[in-house]
Protein backbone atom coordinates (compact mmCIF):
# COMPACT_ATOMS: atom_id res chain seq x y z
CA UNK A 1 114.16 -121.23 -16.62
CA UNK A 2 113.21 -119.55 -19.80
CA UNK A 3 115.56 -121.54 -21.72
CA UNK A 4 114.27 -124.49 -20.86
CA UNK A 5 110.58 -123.50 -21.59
CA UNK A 6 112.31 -122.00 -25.42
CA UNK A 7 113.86 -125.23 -25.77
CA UNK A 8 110.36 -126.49 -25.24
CA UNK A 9 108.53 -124.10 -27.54
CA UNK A 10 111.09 -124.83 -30.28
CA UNK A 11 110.21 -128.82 -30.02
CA UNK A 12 106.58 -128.25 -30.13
CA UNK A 13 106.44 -125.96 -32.99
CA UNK A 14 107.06 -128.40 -35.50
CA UNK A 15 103.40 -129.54 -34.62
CA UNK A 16 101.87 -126.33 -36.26
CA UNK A 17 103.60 -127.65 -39.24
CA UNK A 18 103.15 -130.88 -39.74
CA UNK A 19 99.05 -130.20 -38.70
CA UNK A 20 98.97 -127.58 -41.70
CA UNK A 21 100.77 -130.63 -43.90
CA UNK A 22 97.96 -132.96 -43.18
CA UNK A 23 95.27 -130.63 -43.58
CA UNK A 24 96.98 -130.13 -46.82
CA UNK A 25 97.35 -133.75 -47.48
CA UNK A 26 93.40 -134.34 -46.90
CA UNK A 27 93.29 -131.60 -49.90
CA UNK A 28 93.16 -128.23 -48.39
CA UNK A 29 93.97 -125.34 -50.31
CA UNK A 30 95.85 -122.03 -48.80
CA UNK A 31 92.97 -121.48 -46.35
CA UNK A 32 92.17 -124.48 -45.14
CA UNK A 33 96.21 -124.82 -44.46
CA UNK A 34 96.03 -121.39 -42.64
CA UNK A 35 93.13 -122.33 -40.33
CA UNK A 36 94.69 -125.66 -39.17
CA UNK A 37 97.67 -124.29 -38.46
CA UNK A 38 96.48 -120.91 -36.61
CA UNK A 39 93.81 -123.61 -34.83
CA UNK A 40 96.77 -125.56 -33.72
CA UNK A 41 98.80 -122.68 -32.14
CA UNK A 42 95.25 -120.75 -30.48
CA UNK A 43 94.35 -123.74 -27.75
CA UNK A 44 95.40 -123.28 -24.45
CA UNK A 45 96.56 -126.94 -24.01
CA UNK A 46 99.17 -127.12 -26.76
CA UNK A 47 100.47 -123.52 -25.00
CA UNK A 48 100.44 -125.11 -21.89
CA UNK A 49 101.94 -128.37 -23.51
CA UNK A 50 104.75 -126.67 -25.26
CA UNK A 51 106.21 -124.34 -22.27
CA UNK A 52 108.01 -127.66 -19.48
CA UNK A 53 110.60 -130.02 -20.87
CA UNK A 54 109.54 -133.17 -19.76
CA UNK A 55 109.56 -136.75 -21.34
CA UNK A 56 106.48 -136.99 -23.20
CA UNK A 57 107.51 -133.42 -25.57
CA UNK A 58 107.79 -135.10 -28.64
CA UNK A 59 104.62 -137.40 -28.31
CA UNK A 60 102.62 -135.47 -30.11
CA UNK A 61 105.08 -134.82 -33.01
CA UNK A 62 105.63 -137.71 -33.75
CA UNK A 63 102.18 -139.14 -33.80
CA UNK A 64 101.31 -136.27 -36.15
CA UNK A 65 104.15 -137.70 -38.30
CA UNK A 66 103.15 -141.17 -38.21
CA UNK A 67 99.46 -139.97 -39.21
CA UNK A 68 100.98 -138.13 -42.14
CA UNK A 69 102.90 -140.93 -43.35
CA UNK A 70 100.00 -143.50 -43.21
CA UNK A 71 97.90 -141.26 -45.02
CA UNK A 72 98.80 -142.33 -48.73
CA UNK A 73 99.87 -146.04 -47.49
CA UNK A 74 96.41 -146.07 -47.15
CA UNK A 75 95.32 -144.35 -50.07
CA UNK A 76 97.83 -146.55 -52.54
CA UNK A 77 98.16 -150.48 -53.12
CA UNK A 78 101.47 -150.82 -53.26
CA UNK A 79 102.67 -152.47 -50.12
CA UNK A 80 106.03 -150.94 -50.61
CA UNK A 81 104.40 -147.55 -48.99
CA UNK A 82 104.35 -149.43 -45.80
CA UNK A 83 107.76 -149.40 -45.38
């Protein structure tokens, strides 16, 4: 059982990241970075989240990713940025 709920932890972690790359993104500096990601890891639903291996895992992961990639498509012209 505990490797299943590590094998959990370790696919939700990435989410601490990519939150702290956004926060960046929106033009946070070292402690707006730290915050984020220390505000991402202190709720008791992404601890909760992170701990059973079930289908929807990744879901937030990779909506965090597809908000940090749409961030400068929407901040540039080009429509190659889409892509």
């Amino acid at each position: 059982m505990r490797g299943i709920r590590l094998l959990a932890a370790v696919a939700w972690s990435p989410l601490v990241v990519q939150i702290a790359a956004v926060a960046g993104e929106l033009g946070g500096r070292r402690f707006a970075l730290l915050l984020s990601a220390i505000c991402a890891v202190v709720p008791p639903q992404y601890l909760s989240n992170g701990s059973p291996l079930g289908l929807n895992l990744l879901e937030p992961n990779l909506w965090m990713g597809r908000a940090y990639f749409a961030m400068p498509a929407t901040q540039s012209s080009e429509p190659r940025c889409w892509l």
